[in-house]
C-alpha atoms as a PDB file:
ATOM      1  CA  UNK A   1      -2.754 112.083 116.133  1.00  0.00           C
ATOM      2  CA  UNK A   2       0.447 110.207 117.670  1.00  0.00           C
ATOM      3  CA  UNK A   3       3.493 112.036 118.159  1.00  0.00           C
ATOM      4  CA  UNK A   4       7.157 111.881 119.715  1.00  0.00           C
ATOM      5  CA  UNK A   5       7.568 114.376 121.918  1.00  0.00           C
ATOM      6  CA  UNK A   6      11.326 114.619 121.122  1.00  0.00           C
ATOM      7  CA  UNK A   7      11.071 113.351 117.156  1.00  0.00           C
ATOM      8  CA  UNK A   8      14.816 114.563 116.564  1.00  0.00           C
ATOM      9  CA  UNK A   9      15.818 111.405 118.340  1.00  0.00           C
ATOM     10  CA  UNK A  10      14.144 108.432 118.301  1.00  0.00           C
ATOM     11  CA  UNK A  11      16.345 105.487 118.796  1.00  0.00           C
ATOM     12  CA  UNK A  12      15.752 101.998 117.090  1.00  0.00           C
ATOM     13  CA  UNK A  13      17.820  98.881 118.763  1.00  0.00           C
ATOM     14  CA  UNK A  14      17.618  95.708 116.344  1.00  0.00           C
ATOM     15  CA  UNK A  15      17.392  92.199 118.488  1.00  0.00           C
ATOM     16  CA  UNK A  16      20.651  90.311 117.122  1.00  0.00           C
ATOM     17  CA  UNK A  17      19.048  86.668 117.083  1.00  0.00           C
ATOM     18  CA  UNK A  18      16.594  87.926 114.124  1.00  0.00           C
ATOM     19  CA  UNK A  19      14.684  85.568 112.303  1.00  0.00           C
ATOM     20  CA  UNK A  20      15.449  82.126 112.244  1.00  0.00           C
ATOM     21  CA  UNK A  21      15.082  82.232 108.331  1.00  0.00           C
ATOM     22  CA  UNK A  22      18.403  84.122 107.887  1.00  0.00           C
ATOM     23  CA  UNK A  23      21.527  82.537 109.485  1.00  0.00           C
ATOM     24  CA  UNK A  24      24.306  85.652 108.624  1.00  0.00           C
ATOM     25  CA  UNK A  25      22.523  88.703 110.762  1.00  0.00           C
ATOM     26  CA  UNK A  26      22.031  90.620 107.500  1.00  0.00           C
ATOM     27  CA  UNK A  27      18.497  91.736 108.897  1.00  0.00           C
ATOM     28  CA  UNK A  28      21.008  93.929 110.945  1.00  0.00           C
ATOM     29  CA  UNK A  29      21.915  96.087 107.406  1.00  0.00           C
ATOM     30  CA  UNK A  30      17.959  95.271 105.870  1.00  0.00           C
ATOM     31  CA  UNK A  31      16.532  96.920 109.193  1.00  0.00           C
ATOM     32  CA  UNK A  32      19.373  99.457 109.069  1.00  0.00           C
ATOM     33  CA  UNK A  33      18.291 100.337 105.419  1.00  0.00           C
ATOM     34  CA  UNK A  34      15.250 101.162 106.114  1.00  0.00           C
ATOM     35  CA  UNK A  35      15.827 103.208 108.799  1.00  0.00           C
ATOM     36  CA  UNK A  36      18.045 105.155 106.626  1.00  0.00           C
ATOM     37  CA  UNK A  37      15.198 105.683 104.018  1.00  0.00           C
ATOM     38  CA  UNK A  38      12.777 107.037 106.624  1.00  0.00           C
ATOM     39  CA  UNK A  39      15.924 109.188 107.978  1.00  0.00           C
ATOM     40  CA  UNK A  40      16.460 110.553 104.054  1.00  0.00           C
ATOM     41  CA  UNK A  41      12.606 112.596 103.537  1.00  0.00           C
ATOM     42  CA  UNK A  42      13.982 115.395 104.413  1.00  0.00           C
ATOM     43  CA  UNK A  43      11.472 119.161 105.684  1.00  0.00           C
ATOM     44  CA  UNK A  44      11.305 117.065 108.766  1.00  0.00           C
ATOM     45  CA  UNK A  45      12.451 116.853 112.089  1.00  0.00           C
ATOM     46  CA  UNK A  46      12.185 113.155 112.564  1.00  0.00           C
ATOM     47  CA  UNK A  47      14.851 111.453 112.851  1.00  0.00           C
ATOM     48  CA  UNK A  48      15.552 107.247 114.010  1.00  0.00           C
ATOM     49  CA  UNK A  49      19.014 106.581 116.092  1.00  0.00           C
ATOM     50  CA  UNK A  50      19.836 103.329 114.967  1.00  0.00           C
ATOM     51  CA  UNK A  51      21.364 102.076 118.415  1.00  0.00           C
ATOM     52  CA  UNK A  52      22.519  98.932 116.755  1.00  0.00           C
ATOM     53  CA  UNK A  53      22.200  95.278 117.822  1.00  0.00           C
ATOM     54  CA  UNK A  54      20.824  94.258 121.204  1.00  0.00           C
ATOM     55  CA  UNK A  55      20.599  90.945 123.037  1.00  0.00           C
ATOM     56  CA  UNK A  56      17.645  92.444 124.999  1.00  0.00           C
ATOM     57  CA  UNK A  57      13.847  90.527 124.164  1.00  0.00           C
ATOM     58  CA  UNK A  58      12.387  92.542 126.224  1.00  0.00           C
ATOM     59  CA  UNK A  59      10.110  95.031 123.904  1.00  0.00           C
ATOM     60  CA  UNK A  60       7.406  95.714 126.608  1.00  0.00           C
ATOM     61  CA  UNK A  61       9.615  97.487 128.047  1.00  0.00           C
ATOM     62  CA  UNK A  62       9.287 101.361 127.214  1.00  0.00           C
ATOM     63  CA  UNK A  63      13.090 102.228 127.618  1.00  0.00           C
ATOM     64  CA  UNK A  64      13.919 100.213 124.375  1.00  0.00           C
ATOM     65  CA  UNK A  65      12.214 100.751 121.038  1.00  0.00           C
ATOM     66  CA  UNK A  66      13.210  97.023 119.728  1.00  0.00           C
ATOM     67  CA  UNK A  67      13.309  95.346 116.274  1.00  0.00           C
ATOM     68  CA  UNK A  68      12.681  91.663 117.110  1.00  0.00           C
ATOM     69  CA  UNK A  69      11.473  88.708 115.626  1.00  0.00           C
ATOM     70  CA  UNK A  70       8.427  86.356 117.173  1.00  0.00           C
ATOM     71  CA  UNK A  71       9.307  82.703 115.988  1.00  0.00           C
ATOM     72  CA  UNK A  72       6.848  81.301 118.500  1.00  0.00           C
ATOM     73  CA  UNK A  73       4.465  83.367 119.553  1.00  0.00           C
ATOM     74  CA  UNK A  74       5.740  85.085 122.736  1.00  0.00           C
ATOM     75  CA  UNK A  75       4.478  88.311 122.018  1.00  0.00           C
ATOM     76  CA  UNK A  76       0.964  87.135 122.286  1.00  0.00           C
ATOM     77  CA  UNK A  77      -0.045  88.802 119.314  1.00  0.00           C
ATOM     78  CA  UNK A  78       0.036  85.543 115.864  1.00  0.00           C
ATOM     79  CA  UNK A  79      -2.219  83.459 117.873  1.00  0.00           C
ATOM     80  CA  UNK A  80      -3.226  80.765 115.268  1.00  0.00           C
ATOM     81  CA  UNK A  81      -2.587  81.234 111.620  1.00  0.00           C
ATOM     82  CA  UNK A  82      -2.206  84.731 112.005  1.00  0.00           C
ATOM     83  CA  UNK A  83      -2.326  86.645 108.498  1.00  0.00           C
ATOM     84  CA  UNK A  84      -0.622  89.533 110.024  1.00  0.00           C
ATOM     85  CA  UNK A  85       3.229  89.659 108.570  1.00  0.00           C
ATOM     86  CA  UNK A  86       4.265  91.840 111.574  1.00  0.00           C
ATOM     87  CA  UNK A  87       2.737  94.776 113.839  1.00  0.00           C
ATOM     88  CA  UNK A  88       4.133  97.786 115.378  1.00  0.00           C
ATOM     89  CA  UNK A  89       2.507  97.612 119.061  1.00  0.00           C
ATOM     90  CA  UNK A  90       2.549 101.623 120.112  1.00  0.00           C
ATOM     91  CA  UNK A  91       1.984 102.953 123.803  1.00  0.00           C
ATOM     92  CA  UNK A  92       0.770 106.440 124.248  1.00  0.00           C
ATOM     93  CA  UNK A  93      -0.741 109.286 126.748  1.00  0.00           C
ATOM     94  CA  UNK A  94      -4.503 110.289 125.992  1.00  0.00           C
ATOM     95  CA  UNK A  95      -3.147 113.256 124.037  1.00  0.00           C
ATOM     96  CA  UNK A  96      -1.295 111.480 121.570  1.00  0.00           C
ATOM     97  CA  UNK A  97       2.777 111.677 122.827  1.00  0.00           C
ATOM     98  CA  UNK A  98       4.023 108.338 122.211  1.00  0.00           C
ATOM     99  CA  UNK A  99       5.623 106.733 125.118  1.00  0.00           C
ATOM    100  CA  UNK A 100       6.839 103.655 123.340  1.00  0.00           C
ATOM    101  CA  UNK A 101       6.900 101.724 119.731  1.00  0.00           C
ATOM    102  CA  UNK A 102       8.082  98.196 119.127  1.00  0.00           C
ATOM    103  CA  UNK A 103       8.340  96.178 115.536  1.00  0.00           C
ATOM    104  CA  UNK A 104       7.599  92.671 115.925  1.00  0.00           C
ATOM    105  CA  UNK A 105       7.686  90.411 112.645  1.00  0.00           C
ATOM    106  CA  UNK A 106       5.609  87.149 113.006  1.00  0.00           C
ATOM    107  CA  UNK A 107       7.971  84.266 112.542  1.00  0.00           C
ATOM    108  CA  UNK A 108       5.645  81.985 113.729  1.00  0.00           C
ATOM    109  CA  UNK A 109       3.602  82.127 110.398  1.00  0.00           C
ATOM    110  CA  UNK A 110       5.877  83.689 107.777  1.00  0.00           C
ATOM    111  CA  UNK A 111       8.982  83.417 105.868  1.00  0.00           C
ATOM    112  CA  UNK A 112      11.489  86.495 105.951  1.00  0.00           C
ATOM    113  CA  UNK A 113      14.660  86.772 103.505  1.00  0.00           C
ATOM    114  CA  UNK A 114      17.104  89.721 102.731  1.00  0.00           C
ATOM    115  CA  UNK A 115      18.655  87.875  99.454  1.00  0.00           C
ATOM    116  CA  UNK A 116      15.397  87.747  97.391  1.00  0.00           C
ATOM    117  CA  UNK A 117      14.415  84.047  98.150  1.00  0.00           C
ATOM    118  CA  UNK A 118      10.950  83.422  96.883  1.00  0.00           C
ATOM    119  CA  UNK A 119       8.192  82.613  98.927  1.00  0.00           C
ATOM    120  CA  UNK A 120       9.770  84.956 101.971  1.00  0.00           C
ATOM    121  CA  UNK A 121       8.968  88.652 102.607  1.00  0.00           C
ATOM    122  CA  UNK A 122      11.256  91.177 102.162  1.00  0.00           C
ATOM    123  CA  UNK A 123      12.824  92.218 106.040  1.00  0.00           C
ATOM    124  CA  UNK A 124      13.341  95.789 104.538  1.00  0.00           C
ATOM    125  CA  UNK A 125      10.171  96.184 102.589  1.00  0.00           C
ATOM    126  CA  UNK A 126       8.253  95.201 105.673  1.00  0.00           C
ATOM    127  CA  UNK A 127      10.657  97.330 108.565  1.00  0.00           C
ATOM    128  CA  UNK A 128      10.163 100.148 106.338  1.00  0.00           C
ATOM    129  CA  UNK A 129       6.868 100.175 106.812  1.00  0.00           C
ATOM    130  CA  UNK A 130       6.513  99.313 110.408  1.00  0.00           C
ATOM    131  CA  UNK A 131       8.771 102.147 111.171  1.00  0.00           C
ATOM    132  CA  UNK A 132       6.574 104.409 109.345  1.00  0.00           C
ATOM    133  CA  UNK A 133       4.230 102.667 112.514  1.00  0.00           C
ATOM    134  CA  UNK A 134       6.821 104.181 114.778  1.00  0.00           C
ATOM    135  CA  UNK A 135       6.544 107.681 113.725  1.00  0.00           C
ATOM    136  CA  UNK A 136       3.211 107.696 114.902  1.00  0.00           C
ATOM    137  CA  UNK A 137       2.110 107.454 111.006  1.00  0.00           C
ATOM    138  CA  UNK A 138      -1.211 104.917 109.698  1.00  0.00           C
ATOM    139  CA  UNK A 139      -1.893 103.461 106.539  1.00  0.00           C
ATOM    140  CA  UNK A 140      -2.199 105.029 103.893  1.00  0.00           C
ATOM    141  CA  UNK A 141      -5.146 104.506 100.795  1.00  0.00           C
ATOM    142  CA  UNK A 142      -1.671 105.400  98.588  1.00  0.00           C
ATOM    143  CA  UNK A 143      -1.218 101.968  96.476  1.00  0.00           C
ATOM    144  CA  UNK A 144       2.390 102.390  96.044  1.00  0.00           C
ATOM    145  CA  UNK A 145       3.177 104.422  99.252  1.00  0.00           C
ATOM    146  CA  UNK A 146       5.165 102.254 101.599  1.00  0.00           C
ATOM    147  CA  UNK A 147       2.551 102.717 104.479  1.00  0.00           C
ATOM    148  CA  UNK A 148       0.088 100.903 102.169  1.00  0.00           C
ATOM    149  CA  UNK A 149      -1.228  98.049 104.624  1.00  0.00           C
ATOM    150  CA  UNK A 150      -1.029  95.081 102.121  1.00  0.00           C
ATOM    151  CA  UNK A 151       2.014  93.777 101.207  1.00  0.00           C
ATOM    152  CA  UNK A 152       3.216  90.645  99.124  1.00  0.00           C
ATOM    153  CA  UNK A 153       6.228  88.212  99.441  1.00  0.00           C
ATOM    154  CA  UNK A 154       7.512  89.301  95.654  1.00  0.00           C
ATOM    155  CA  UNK A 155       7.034  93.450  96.720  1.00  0.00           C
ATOM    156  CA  UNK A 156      10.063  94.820  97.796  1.00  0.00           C
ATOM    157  CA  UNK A 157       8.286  98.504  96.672  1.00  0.00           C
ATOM    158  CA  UNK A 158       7.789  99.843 100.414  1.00  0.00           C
ATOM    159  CA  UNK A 159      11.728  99.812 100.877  1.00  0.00           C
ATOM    160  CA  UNK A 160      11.442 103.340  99.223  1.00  0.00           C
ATOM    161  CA  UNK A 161       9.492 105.790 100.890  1.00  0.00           C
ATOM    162  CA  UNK A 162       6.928 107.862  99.048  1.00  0.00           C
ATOM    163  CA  UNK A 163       5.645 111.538  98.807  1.00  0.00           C
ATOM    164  CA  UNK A 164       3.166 110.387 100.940  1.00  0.00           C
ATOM    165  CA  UNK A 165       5.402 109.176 104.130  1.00  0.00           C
ATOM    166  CA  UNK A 166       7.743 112.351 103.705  1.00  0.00           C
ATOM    167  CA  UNK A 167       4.582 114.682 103.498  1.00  0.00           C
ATOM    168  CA  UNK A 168       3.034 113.236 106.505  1.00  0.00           C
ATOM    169  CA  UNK A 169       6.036 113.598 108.392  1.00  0.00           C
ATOM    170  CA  UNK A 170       6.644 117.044 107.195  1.00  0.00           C
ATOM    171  CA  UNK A 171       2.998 118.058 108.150  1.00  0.00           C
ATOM    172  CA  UNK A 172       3.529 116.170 112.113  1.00  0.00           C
ATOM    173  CA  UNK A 173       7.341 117.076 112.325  1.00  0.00           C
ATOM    174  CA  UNK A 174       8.434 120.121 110.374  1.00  0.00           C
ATOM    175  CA  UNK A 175      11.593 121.483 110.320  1.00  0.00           C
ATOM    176  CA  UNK A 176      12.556 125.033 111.474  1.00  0.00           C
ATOM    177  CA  UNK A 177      12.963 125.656 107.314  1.00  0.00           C
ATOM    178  CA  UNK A 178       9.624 125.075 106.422  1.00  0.00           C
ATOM    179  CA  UNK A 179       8.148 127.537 104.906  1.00  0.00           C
ATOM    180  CA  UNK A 180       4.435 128.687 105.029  1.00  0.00           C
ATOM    181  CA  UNK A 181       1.450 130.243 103.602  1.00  0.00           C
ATOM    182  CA  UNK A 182      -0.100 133.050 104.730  1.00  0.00           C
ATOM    183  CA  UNK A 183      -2.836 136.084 103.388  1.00  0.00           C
ATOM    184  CA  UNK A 184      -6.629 135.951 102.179  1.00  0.00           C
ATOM    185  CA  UNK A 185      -8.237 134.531  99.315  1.00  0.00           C
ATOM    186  CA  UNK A 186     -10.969 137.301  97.896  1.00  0.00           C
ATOM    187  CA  UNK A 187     -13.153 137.432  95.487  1.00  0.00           C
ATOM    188  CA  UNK A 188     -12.217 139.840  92.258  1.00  0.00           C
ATOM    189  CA  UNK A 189     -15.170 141.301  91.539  1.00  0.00           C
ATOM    190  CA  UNK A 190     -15.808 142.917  94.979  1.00  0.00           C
ATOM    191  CA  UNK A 191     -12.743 142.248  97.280  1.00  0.00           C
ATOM    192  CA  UNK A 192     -14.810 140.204  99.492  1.00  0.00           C
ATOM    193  CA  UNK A 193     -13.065 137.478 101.019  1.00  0.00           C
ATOM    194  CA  UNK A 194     -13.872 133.904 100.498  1.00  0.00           C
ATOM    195  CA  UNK A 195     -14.671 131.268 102.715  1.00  0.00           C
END
């Protein structure tokens, strides 16, 4: 399993040039949004710091967990015709702790829009679930849960998160509130406990 060591804080920066589909920065709000919805599950402890806009491209780097666009493949990773709409690279120690998570969308082979146009995907549909990436969370088999891995220019379904997400976070993050289950199951006939 991949975990934050310190999930209470884990900050977000957005790359200001975005995609070069959308010429008024409004995958600054869209990218804000969704961290918001991830921020909103609640019987967690994990919670994104949305640091804002950055100039910095440099997402390798592990002191910056960057939202960023790749209009021409510098990231290495949409070599051709790439079918992937974006990818969440994460770096982390043999036991799991996460040392660093970046979202990359592919501009090189896709279309992204905040107002709806058709034919584009959705920047807060598809940051929602890359940040879900970013928790340390995979897909799920969940057709409607946002960490479904298939998505759709005309789905915008992932911007809200489901049971699913907020239950996986609850089980790798809990809050001090949680509650919790303890005793032994036994059998009524003879007290004997069951298996």
């Amino acid at each position: 399993d991949l975990y934050w060591a310190t999930p209470q804080s884990v900050s977000i920066a957005i790359q200001e040039a975005g995609s070069d589909n959308i010429s008024d920065a409004s995958h600054v709000t869209a990218i804000g949004n969704a961290i918001d919805s991830w921020n909103a599950t609640g019987r967690t402890s994990f919670h994104l710091v949305n640091t804002g806009v950055t100039t910095r491209t440099d997402w390798e780097s592990n002191d910056i967990h960057l939202v960023t666009f790749d209009e021409n493949n510098s990231s290495g990773f949409f070599t051709g015709a790439s079918g992937t709409v974006a990818i969440t690279p994460v770096s982390f120690f043999e036991s799991g702790r996460i040392v660093d998570a970046d979202v990359i969308f592919n501009g090189k082979n896709f279309r992204f829009t905040t107002s709806g146009a058709g034919g584009r995907f959705d920047v807060q549909d598809v940051a929602a679930h890359e940040l879900g990436h970013v928790a340390g969370l995979d897909h799920s088999g969940v057709c409607g849960a946002t960490m479904f891995p298939y998505v759709d220019s005309t789905v915008i379904l992932h911007r809200s998160l489901s049971r699913d997400e907020s239950s996986a976070l609850a089980s790798i993050y809990p809050s001090s509130t949680q509650g919790g289950i303890s005793g032994r199951v036994c059998r009524a006939a003879d007290g004997s406990g069951v298996a």
